[in-house]
Protein backbone atom coordinates (compact mmCIF):
# COMPACT_ATOMS: atom_id res chain seq x y z
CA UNK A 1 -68.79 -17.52 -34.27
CA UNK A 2 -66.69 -15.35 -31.82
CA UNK A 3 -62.79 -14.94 -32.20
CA UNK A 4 -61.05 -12.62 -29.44
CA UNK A 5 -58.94 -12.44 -26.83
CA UNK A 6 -59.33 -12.92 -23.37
CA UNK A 7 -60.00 -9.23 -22.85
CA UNK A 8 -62.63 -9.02 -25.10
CA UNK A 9 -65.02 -11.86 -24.03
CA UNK A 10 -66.52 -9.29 -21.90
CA UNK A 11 -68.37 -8.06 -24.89
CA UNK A 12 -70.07 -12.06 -25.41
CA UNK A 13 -71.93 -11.28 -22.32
CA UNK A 14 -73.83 -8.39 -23.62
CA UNK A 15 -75.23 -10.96 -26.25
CA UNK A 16 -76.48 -13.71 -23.37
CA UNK A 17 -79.66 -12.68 -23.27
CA UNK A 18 -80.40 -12.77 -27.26
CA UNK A 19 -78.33 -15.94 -27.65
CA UNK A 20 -80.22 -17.86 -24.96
CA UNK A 21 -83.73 -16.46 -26.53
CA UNK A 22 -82.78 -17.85 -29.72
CA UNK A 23 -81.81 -21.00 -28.54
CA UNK A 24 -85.27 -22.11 -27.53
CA UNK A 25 -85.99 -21.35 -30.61
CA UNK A 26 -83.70 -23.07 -32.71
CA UNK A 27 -81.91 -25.92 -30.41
CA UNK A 28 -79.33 -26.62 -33.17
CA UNK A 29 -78.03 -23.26 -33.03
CA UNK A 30 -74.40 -22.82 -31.28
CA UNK A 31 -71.67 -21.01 -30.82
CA UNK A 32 -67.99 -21.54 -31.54
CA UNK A 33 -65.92 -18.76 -29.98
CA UNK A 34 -62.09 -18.83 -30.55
CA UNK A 35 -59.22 -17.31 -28.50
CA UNK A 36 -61.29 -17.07 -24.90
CA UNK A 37 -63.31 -19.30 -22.54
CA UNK A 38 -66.68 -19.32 -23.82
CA UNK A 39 -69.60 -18.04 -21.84
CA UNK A 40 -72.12 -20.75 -20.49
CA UNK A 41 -75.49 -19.76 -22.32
CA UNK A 42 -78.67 -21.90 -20.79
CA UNK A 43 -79.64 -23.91 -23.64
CA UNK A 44 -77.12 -22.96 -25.89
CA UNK A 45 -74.56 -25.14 -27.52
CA UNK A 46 -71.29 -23.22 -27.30
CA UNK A 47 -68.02 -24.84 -28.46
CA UNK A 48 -64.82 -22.89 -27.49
CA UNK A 49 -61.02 -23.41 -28.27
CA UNK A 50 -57.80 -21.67 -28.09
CA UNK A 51 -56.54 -19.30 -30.67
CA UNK A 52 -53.73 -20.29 -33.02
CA UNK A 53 -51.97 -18.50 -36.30
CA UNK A 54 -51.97 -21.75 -38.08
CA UNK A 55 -55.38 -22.72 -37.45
CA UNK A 56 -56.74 -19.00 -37.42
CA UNK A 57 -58.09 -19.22 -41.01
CA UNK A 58 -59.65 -23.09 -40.57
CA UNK A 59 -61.50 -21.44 -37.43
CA UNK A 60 -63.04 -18.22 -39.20
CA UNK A 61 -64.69 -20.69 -42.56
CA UNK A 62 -66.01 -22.90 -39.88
CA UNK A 63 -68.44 -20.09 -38.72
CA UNK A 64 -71.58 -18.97 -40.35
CA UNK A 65 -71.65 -15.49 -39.08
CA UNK A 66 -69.43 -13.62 -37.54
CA UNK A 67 -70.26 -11.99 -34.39
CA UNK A 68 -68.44 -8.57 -32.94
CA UNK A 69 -70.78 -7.55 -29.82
CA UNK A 70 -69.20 -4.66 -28.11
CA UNK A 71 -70.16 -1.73 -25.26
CA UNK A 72 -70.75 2.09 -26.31
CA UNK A 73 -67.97 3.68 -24.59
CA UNK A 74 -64.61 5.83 -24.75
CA UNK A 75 -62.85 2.91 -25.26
CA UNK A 76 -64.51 0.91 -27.78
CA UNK A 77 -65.67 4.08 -29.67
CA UNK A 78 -61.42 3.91 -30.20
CA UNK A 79 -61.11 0.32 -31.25
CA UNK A 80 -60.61 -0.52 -34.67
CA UNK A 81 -62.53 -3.05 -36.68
CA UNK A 82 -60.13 -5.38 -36.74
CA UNK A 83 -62.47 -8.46 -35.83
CA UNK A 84 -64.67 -7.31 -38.55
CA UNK A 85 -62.13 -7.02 -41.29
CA UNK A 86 -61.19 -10.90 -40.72
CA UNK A 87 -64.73 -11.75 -40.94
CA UNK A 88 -65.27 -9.87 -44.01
CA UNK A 89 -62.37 -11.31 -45.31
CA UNK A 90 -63.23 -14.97 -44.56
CA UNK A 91 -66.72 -14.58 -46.75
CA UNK A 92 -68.31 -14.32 -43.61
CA UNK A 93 -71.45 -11.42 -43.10
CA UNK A 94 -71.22 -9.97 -39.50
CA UNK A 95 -73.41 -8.40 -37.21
CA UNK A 96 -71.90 -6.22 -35.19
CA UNK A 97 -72.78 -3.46 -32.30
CA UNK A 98 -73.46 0.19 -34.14
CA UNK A 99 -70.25 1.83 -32.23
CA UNK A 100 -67.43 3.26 -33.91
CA UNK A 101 -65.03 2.15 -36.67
CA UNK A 102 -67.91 -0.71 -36.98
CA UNK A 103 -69.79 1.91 -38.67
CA UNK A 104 -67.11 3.11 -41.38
CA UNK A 105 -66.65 -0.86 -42.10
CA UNK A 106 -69.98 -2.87 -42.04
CA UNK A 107 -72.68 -1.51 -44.66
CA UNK A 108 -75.81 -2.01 -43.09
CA UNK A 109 -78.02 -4.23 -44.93
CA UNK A 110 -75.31 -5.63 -47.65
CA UNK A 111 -71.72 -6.61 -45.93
CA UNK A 112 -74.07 -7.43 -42.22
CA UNK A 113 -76.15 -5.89 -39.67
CA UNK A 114 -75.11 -2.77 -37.43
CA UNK A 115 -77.39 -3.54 -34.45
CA UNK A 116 -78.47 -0.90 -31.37
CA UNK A 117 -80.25 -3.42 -29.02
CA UNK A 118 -80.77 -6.52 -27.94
CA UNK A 119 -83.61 -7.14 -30.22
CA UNK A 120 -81.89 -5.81 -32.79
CA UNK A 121 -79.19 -9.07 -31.67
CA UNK A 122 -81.89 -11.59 -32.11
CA UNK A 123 -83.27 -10.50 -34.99
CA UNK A 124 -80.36 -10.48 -37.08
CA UNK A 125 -79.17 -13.61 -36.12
CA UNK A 126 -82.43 -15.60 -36.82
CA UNK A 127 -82.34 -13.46 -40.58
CA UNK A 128 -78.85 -15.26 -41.15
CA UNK A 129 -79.23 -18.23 -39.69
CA UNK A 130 -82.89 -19.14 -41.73
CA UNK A 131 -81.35 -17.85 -44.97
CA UNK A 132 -77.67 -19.38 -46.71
CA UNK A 133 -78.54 -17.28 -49.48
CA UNK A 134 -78.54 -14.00 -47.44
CA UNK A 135 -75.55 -14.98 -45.50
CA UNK A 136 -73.67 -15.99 -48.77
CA UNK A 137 -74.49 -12.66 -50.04
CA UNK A 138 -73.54 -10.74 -47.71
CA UNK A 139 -70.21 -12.67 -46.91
CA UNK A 140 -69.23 -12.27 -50.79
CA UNK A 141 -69.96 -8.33 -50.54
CA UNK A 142 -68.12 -8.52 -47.23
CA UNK A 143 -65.18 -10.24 -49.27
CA UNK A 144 -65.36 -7.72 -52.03
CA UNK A 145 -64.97 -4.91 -49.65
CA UNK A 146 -62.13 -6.18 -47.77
CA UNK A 147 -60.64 -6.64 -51.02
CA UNK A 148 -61.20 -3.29 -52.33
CA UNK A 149 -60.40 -1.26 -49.38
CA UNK A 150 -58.57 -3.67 -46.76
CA UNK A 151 -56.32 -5.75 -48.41
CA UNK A 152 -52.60 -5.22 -48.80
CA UNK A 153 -52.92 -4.04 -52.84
CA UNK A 154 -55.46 -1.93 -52.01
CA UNK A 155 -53.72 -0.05 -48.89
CA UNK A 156 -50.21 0.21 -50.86
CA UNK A 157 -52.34 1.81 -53.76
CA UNK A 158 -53.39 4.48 -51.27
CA UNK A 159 -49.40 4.94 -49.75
CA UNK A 160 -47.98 4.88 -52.91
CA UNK A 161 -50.99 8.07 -54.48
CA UNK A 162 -50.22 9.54 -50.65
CA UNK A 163 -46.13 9.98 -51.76
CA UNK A 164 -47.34 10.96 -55.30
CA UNK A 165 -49.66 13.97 -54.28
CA UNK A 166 -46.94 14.61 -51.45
CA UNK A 167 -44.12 14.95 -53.73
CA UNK A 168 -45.96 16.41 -56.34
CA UNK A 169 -47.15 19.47 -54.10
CA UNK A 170 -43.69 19.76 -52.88
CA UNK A 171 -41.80 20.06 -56.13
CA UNK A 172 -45.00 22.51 -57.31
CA UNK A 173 -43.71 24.74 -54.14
CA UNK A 174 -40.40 24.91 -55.04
């Protein structure tokens, strides 16, 4: 699955090609995308809906994998891994294009795949979609880290040491 905006269903197209390979291969396999008109893939199933707060959550369980194809550019390089995050924190593993703050939040190999090329695309989907173990692994490391680094306990932890080491080195200055 695919959740986005408008703006960013650009970045579906750059998966066509392995999505459409795949589906001759596996003619049950589809894709839901959420918050954009969905691409037409030959041979594909693709389901594709409009995005809403209240159903936001609903939407991310009923994917498998999440999927966060984007270009190598400026721009994306300057993106946050927003789409990632959600996925993570859904239980869901991700594979996702090796460009910027995707790096710092998917661990290759454990919380998804970091992909460079197309191949790389197909190859990591048909590794998630032939194994539920594997995917449930990776989405409950994917959870864990969301938890640990991501989530709101975990980020006011880090303001609240921030104003302790700033007020500390302040009243050590004095």
């Amino acid at each position: 699955g695919w959740i986005g905006s408008a703006t960013s269903r650009q970045y579906l197209e750059l998966i066509r090609g392995p999505l459409h390979q795949l589906s001759k291969r596996f003619p049950n396999l589809r894709l839901r995308v959420v918050g954009a008109e969905s691409p037409h893939v030959e041979g594909l199933q693709v389901e594709s809906k409009d995005w809403s707060l209240e159903e936001e959550e609903e939407d991310l369980r009923g994917f498998d994998i999440g999927l966060m194809p984007i270009a190598d550019d400026p721009w994306t390089r300057g993106k946050c891994a927003l789409k990632i995050i959600q996925y993570m924190a859904a239980g869901l593993p991700v594979i996702s294009s090796n460009v910027g703050a995707n790096k710092e939040v998917v661990r290759d190999g454990e919380t998804g795949f970091l992909v460079d090329s197309l191949g790389d695309w197909c190859a990591a989907i048909e590794k998630l979609k032939n194994s539920e173990e594997l995917r449930s692994a990776m989405g409950a490391a994917g959870r864990k880290t969301v938890e640990e680094h991501y989530s709101q306990e975990a980020i006011a932890a880090r303001v609240v040491s921030l104003i302790d080491n700033i007020s500390a080195s302040k009243i050590s200055t004095v």
